[in-house]
C-alpha atoms as a PDB file:
ATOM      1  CA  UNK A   1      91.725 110.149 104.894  1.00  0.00           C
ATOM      2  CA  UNK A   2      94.858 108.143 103.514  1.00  0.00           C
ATOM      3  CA  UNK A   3      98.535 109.895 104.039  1.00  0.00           C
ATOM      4  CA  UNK A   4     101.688 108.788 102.168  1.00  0.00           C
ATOM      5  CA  UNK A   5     105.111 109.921 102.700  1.00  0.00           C
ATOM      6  CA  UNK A   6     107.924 108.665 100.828  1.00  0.00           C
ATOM      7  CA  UNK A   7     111.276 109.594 101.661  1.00  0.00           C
ATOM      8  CA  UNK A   8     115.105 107.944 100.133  1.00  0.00           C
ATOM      9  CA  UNK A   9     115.362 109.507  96.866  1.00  0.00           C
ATOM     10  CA  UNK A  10     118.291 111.537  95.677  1.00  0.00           C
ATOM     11  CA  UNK A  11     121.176 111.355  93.423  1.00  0.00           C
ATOM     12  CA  UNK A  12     123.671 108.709  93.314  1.00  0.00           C
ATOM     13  CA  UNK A  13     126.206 107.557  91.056  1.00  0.00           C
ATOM     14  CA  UNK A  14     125.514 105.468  88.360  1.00  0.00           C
ATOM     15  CA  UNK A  15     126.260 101.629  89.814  1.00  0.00           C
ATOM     16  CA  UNK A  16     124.960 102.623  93.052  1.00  0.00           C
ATOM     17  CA  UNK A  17     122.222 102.223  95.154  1.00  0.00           C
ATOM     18  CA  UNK A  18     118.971 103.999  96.640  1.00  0.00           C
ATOM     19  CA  UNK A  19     116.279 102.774  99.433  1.00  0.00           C
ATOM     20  CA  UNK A  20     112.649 104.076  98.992  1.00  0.00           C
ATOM     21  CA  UNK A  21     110.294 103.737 101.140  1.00  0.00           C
ATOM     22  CA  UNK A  22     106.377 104.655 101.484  1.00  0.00           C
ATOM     23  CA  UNK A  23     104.428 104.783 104.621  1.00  0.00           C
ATOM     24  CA  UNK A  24     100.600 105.011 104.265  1.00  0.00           C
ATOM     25  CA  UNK A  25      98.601 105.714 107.527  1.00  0.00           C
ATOM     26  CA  UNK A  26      95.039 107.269 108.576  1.00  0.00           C
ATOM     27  CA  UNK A  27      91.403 105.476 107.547  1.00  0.00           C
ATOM     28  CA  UNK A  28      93.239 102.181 106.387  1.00  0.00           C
ATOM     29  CA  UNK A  29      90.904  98.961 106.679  1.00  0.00           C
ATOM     30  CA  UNK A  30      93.941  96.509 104.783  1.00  0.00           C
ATOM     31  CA  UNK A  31      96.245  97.342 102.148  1.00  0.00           C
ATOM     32  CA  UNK A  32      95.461  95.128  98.849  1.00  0.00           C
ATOM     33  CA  UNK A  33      98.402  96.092  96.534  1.00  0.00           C
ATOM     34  CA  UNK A  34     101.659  98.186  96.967  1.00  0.00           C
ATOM     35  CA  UNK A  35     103.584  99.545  94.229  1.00  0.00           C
ATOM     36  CA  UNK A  36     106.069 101.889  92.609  1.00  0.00           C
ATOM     37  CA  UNK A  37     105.879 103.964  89.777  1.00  0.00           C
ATOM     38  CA  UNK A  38     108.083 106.603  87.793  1.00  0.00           C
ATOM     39  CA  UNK A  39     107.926 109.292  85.543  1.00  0.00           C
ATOM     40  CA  UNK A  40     110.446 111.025  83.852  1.00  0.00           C
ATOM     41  CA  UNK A  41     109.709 114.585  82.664  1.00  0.00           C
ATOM     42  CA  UNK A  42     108.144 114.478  79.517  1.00  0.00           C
ATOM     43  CA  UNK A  43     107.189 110.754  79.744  1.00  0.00           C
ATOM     44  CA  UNK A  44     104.226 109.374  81.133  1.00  0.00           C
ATOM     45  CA  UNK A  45     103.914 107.416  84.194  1.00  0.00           C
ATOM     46  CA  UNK A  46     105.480 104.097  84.262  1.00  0.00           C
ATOM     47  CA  UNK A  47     104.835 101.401  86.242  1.00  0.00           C
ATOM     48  CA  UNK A  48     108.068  99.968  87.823  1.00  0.00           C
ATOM     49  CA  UNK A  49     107.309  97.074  90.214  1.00  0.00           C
ATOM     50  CA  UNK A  50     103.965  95.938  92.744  1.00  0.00           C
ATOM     51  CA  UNK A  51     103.855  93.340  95.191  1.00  0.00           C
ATOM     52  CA  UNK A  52     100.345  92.234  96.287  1.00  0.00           C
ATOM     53  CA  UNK A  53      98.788  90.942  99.551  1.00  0.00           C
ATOM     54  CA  UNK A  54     100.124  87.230  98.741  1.00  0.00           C
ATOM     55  CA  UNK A  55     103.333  88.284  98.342  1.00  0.00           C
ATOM     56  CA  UNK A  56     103.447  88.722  94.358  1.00  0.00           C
ATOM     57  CA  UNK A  57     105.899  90.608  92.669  1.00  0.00           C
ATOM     58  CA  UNK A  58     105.653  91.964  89.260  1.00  0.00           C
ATOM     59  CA  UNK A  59     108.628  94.236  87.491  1.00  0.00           C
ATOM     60  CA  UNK A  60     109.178  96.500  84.646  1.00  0.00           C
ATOM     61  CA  UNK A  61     111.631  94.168  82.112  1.00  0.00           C
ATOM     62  CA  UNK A  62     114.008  97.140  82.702  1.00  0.00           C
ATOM     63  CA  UNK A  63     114.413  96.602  86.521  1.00  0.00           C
ATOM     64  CA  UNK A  64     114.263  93.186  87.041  1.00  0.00           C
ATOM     65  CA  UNK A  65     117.347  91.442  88.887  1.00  0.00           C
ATOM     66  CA  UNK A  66     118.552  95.039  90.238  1.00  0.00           C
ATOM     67  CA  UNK A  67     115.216  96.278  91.971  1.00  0.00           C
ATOM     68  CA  UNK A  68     113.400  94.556  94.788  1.00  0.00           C
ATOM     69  CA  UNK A  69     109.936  95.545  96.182  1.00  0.00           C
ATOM     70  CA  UNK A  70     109.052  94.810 100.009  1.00  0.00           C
ATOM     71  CA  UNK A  71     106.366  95.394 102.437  1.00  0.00           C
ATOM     72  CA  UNK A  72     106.163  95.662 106.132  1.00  0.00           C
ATOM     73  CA  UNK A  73     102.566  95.133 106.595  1.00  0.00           C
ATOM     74  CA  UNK A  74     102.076  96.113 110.319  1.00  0.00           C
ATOM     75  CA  UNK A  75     103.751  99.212 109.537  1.00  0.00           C
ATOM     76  CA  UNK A  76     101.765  99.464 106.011  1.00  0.00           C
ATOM     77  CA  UNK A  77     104.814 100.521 104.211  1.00  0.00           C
ATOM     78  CA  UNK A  78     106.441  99.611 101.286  1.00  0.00           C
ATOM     79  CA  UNK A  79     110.062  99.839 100.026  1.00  0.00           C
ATOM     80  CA  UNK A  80     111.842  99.903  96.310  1.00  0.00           C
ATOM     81  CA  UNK A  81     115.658  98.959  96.984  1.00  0.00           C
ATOM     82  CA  UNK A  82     117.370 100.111  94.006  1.00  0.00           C
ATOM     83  CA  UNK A  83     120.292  98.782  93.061  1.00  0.00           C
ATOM     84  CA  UNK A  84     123.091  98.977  89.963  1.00  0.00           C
ATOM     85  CA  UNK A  85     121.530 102.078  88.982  1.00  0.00           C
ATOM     86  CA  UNK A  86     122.212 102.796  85.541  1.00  0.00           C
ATOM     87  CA  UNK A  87     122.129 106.536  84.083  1.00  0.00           C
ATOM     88  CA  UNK A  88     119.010 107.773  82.685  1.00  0.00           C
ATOM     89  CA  UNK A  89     116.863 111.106  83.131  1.00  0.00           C
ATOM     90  CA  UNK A  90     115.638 112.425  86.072  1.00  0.00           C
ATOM     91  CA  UNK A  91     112.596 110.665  87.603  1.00  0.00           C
ATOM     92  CA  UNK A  92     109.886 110.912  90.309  1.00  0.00           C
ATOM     93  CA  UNK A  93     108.894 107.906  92.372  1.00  0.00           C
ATOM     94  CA  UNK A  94     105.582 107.460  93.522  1.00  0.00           C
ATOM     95  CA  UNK A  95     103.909 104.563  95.601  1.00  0.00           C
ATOM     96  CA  UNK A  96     100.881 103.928  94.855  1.00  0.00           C
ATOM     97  CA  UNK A  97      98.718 101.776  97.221  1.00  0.00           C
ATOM     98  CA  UNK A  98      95.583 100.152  96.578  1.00  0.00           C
ATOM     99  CA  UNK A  99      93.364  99.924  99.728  1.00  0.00           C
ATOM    100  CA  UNK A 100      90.502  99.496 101.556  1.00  0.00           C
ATOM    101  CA  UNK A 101      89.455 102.025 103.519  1.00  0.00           C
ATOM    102  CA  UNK A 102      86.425 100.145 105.111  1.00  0.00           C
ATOM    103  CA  UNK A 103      84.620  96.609 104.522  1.00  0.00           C
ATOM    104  CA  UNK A 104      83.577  97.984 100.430  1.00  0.00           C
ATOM    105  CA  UNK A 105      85.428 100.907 100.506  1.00  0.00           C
ATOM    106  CA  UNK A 106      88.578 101.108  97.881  1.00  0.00           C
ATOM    107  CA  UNK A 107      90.794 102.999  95.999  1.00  0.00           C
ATOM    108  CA  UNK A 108      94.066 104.056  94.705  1.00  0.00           C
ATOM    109  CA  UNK A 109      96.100 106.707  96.593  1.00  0.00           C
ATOM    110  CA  UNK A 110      99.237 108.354  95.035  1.00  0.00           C
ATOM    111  CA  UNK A 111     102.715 109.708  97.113  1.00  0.00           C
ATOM    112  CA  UNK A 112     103.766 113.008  96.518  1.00  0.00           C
ATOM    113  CA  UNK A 113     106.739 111.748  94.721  1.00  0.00           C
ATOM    114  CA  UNK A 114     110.351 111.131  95.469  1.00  0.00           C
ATOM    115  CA  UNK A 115     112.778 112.521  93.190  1.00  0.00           C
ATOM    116  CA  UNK A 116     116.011 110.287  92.196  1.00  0.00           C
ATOM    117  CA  UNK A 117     118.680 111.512  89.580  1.00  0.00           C
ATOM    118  CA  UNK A 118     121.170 108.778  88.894  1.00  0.00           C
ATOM    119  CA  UNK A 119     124.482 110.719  87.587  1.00  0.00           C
ATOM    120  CA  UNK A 120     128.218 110.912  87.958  1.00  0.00           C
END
């Protein structure tokens, strides 16, 4: 068994900022790719940014040069500093690891979702 728990959403002010973070624990063998996803209600799931085992990033266009993705790999957690936050809907924040669980063992786990509301 893989548990998540993400904690740092909220609401904030539009031009401010929000740290999530995203600790995975139990049966984990190594951690492949970490990332962060959103959806808004009524939208589907989008991804916003992953960082892999090597240390590669990858962003939604929308996000890029105000979010930054990390990992702590000993402590298998992952973090989405948000900053400059610009209005918009309501969204959920997920993590979503991809890991091995054993030697062949892998798959894709989800958080239970964070919620952040950017609004003055």
């Amino acid at each position: 068994q893989v548990q998540l728990v993400e904690s740092g959403g909220g609401l904030v002010q539009p031009g401010g900022s929000l740290r999530l973070s995203c600790a995975a624990s139990g049966s984990i063998f190594t951690i492949v790719d970490m990332g962060w996803y959103r959806q808004a209600p009524g939208k589907e799931r989008e991804l916003v940014a992953t960082k892999n085992s090597g240390g590669a990033t990858n962003y939604v266009d929308s996000v890029k040069g105000r979010f930054a993705i990390s990992r702590d790999n000993a402590k298998n957690t992952v973090y989405l500093q948000m900053n400059s936050l610009e209005p918009e809907n309501p969204a959920v924040y997920y993590c979503k690891p991809r890991l091995y669980t054993d030697y062949t063992t892998w798959g894709d786990y989800w958080g239970q979702g964070t919620q952040v509301t950017v609004s003055s």
